[in-house]
PDB file of N, CA and C in Angstrom:
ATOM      1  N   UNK A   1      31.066  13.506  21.635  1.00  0.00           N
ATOM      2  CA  UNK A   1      30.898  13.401  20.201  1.00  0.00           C
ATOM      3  C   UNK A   1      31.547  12.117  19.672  1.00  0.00           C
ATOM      4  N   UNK A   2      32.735  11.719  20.183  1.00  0.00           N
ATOM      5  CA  UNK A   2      33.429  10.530  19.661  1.00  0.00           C
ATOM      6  C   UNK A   2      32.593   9.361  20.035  1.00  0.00           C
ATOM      7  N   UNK A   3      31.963   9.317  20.926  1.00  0.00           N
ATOM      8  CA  UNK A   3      31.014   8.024  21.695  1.00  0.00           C
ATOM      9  C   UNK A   3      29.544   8.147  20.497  1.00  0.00           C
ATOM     10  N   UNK A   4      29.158   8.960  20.390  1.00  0.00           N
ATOM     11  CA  UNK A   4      28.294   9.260  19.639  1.00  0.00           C
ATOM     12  C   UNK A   4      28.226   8.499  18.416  1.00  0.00           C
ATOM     13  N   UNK A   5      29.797   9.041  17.062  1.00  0.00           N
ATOM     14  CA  UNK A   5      30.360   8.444  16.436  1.00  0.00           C
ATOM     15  C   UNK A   5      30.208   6.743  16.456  1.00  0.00           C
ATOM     16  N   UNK A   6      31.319   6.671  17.798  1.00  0.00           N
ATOM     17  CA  UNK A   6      31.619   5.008  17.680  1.00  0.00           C
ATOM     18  C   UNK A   6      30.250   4.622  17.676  1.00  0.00           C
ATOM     19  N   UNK A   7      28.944   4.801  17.989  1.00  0.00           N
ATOM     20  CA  UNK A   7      28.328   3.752  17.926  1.00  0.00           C
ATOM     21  C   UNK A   7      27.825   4.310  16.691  1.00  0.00           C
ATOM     22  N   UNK A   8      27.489   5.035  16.377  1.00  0.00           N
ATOM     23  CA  UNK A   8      26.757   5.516  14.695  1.00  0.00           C
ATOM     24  C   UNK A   8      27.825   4.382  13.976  1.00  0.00           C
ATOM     25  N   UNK A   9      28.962   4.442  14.042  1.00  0.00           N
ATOM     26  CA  UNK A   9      29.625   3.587  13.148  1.00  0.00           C
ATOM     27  C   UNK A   9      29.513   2.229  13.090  1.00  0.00           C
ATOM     28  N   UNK A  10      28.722   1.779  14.065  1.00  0.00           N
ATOM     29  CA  UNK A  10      28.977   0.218  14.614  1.00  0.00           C
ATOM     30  C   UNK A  10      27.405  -0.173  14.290  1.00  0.00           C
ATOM     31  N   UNK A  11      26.863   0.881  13.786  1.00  0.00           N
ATOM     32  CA  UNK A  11      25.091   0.537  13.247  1.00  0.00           C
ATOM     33  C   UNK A  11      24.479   0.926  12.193  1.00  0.00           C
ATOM     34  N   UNK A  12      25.538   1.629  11.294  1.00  0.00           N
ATOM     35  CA  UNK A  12      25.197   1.991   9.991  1.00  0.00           C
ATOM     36  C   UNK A  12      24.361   1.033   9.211  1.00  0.00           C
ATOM     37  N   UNK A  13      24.376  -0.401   9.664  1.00  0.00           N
ATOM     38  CA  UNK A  13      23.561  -1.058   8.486  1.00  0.00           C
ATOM     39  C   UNK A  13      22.443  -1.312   9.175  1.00  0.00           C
ATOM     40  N   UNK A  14      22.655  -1.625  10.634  1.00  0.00           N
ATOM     41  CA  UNK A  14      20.927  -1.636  10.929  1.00  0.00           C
ATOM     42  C   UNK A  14      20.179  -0.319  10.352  1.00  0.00           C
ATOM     43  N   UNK A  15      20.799   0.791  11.248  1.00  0.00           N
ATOM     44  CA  UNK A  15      20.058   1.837  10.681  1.00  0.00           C
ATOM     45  C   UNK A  15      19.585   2.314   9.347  1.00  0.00           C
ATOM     46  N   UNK A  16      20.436   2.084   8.583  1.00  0.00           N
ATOM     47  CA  UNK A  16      20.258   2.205   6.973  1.00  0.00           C
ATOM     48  C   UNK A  16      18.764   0.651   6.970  1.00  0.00           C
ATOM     49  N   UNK A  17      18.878  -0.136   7.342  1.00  0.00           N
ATOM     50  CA  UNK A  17      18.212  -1.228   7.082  1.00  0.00           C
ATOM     51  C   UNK A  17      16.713  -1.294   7.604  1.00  0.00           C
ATOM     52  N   UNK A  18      16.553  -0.519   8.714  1.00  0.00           N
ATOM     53  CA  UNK A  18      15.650   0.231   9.532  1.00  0.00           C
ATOM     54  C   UNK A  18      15.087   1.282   8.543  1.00  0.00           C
ATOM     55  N   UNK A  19      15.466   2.152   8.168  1.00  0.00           N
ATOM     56  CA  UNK A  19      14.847   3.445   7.305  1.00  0.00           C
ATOM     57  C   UNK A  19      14.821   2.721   6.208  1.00  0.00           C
ATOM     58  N   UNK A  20      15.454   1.852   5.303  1.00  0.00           N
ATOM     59  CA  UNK A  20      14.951   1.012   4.309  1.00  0.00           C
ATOM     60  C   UNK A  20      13.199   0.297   4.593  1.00  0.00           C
ATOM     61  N   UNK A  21      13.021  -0.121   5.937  1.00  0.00           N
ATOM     62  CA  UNK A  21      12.098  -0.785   6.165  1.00  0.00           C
ATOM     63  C   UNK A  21      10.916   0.613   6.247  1.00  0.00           C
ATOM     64  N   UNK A  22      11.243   1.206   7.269  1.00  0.00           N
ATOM     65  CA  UNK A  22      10.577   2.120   7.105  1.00  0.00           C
ATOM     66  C   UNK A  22       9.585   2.952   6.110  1.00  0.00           C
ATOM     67  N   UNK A  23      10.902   3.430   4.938  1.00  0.00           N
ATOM     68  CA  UNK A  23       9.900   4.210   3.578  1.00  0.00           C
ATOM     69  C   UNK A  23       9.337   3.037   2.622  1.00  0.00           C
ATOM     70  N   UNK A  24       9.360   1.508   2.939  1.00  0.00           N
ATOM     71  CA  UNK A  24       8.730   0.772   1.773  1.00  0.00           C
ATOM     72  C   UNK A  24       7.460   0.257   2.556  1.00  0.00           C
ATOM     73  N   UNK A  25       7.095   1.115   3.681  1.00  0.00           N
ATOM     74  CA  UNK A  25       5.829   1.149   4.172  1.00  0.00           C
ATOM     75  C   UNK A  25       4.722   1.989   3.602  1.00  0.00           C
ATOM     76  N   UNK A  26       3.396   1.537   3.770  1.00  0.00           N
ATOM     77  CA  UNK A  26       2.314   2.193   2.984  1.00  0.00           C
ATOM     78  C   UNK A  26       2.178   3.400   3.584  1.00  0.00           C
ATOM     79  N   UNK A  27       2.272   3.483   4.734  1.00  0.00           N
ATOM     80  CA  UNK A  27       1.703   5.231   5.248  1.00  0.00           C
ATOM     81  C   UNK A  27       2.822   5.685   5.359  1.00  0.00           C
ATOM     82  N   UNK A  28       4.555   5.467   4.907  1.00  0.00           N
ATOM     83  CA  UNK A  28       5.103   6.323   4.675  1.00  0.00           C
ATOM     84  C   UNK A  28       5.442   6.809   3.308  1.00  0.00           C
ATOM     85  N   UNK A  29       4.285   6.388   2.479  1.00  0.00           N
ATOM     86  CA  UNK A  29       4.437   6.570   1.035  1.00  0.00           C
ATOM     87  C   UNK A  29       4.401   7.795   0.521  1.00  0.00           C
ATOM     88  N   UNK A  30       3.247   8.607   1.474  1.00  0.00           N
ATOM     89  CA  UNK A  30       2.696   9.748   1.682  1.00  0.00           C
ATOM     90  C   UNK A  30       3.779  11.028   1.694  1.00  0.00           C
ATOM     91  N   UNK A  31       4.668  10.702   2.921  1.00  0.00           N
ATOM     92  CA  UNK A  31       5.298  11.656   3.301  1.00  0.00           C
ATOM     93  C   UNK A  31       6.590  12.437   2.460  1.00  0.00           C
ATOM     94  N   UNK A  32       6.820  12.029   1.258  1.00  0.00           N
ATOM     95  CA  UNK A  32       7.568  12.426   0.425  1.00  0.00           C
ATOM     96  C   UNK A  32       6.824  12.225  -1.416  1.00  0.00           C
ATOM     97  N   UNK A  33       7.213  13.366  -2.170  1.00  0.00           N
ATOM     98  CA  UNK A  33       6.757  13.146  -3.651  1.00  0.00           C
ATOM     99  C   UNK A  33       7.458  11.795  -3.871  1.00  0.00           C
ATOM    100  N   UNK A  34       6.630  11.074  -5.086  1.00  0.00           N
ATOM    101  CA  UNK A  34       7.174   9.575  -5.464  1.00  0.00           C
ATOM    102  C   UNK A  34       8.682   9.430  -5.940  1.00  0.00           C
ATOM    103  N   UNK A  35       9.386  10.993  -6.405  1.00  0.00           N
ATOM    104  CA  UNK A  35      10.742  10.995  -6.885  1.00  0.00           C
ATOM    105  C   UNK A  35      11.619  11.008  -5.674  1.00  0.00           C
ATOM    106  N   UNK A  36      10.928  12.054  -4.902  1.00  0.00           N
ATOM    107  CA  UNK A  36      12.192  11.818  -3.706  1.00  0.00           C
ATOM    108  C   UNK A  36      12.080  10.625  -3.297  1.00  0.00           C
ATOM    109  N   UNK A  37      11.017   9.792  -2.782  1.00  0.00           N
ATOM    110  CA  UNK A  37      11.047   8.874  -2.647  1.00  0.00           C
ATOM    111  C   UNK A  37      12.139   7.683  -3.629  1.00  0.00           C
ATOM    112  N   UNK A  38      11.918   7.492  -4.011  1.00  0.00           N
ATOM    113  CA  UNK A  38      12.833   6.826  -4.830  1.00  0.00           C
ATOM    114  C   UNK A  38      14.100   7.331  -4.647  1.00  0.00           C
ATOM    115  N   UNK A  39      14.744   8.492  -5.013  1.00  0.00           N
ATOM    116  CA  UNK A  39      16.182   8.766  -4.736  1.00  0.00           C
ATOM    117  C   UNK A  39      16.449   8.955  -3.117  1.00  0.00           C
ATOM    118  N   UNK A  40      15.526   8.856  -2.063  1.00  0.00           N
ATOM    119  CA  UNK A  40      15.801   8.605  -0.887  1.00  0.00           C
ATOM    120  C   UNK A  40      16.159   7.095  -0.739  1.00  0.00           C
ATOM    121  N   UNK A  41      15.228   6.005  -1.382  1.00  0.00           N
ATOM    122  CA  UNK A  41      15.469   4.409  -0.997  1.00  0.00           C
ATOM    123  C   UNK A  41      16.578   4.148  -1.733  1.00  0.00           C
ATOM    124  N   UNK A  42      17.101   4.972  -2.807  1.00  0.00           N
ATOM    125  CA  UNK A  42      18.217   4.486  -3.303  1.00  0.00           C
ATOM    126  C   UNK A  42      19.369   4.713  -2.887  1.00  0.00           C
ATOM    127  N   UNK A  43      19.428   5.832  -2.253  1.00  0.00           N
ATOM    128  CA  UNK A  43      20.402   6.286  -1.312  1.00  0.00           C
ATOM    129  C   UNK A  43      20.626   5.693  -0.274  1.00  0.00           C
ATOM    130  N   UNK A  44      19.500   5.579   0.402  1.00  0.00           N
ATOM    131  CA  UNK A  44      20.114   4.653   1.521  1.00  0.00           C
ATOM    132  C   UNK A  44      20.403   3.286   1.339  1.00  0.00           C
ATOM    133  N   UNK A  45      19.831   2.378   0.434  1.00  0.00           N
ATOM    134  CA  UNK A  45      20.674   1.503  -0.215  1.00  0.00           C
ATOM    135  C   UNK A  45      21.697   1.212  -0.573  1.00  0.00           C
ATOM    136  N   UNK A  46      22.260   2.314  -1.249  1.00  0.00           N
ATOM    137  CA  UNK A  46      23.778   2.733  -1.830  1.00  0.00           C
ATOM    138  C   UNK A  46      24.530   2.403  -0.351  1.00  0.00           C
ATOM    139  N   UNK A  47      24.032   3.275   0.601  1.00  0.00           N
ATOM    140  CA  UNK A  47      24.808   3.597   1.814  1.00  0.00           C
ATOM    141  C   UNK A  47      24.584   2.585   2.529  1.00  0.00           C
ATOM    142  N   UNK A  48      23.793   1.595   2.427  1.00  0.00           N
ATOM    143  CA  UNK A  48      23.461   0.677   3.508  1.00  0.00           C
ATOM    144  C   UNK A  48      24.672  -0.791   3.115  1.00  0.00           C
ATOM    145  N   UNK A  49      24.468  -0.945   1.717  1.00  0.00           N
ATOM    146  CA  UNK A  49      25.419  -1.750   0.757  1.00  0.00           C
ATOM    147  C   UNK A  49      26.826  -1.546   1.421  1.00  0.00           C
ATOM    148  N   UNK A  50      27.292  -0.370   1.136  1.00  0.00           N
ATOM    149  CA  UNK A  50      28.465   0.614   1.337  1.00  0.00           C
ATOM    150  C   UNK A  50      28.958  -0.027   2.867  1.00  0.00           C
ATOM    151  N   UNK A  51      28.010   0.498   3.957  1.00  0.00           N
ATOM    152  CA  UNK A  51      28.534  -0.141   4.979  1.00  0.00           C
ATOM    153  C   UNK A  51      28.298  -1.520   5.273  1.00  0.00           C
ATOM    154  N   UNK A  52      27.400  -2.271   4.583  1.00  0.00           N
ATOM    155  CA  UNK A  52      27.739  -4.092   4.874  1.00  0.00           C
ATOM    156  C   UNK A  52      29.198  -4.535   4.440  1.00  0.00           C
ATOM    157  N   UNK A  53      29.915  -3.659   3.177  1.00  0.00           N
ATOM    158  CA  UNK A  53      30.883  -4.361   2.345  1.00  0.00           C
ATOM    159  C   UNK A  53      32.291  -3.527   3.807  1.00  0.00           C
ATOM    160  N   UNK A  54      31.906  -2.694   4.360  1.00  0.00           N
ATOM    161  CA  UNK A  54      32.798  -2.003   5.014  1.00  0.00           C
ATOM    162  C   UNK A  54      32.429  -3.105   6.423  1.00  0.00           C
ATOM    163  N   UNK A  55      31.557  -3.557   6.757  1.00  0.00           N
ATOM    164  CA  UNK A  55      31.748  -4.552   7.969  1.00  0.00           C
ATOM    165  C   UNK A  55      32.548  -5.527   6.728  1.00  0.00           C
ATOM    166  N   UNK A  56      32.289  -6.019   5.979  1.00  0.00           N
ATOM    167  CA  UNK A  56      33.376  -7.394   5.371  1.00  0.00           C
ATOM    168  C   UNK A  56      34.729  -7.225   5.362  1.00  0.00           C
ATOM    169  N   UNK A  57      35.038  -5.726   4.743  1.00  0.00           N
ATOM    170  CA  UNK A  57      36.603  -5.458   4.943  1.00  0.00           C
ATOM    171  C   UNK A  57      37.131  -5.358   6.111  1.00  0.00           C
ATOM    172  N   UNK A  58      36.623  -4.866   7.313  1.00  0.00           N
ATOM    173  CA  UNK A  58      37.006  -5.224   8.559  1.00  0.00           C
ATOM    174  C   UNK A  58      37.046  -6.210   8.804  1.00  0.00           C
ATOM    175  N   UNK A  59      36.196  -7.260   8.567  1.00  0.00           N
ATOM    176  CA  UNK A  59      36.924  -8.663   9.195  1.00  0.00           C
ATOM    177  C   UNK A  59      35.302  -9.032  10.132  1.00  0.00           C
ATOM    178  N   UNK A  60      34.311  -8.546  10.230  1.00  0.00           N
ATOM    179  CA  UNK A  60      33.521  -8.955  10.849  1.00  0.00           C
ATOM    180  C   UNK A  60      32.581 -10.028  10.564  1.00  0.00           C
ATOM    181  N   UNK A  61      32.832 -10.408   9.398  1.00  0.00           N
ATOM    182  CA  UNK A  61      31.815 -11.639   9.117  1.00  0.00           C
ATOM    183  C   UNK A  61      33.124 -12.961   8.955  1.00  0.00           C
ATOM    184  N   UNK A  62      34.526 -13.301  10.034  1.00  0.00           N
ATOM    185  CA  UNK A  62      35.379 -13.633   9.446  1.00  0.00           C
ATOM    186  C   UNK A  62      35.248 -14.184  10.820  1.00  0.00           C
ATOM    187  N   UNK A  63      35.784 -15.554  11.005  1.00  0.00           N
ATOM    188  CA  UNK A  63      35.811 -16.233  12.324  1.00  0.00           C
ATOM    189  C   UNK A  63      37.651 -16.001  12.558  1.00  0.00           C
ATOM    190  N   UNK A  64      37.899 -15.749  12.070  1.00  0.00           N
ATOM    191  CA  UNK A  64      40.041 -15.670  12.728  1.00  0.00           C
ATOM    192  C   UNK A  64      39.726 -14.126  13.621  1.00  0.00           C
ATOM    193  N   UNK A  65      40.062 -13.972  14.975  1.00  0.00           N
ATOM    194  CA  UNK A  65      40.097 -12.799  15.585  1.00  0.00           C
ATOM    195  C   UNK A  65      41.831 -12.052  15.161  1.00  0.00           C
ATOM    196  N   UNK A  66      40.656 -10.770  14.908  1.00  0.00           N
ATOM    197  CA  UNK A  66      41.760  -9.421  14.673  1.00  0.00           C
ATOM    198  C   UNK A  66      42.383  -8.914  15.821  1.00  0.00           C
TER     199      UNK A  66
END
């Protein structure tokens, strides 16, 4: 479960960035009413944001090694 974790944690923004790409596709327009839709892309937005600013506070877009 912890291995699992570490990498879920280490890909939160692809993945968020991936399912972003995903629902602003035409044949996945379908698969949800137009509201969920929307409070789904916004959510993962929120969350995708959330973890880019959480790679910055770590130090990963920072050339001095931690």
């Amino acid at each position: 479960m912890k291995a699992i974790w570490k990498w879920f944690d280490g890909n939160k923004t692809i993945i968020g960035t991936f399912l972003l790409l995903l629902f602003s596709q035409e044949f996945a327009q379908g698969w949800f009413d137009p509201g969920v839709m929307t409070v789904l892309k916004w959510t993962i937005a929120t969350l995708t944001g959330a973890s880019l600013v959480h790679h910055g506070t770590k130090g990963k877009f920072s050339t001095k090694k931690n």
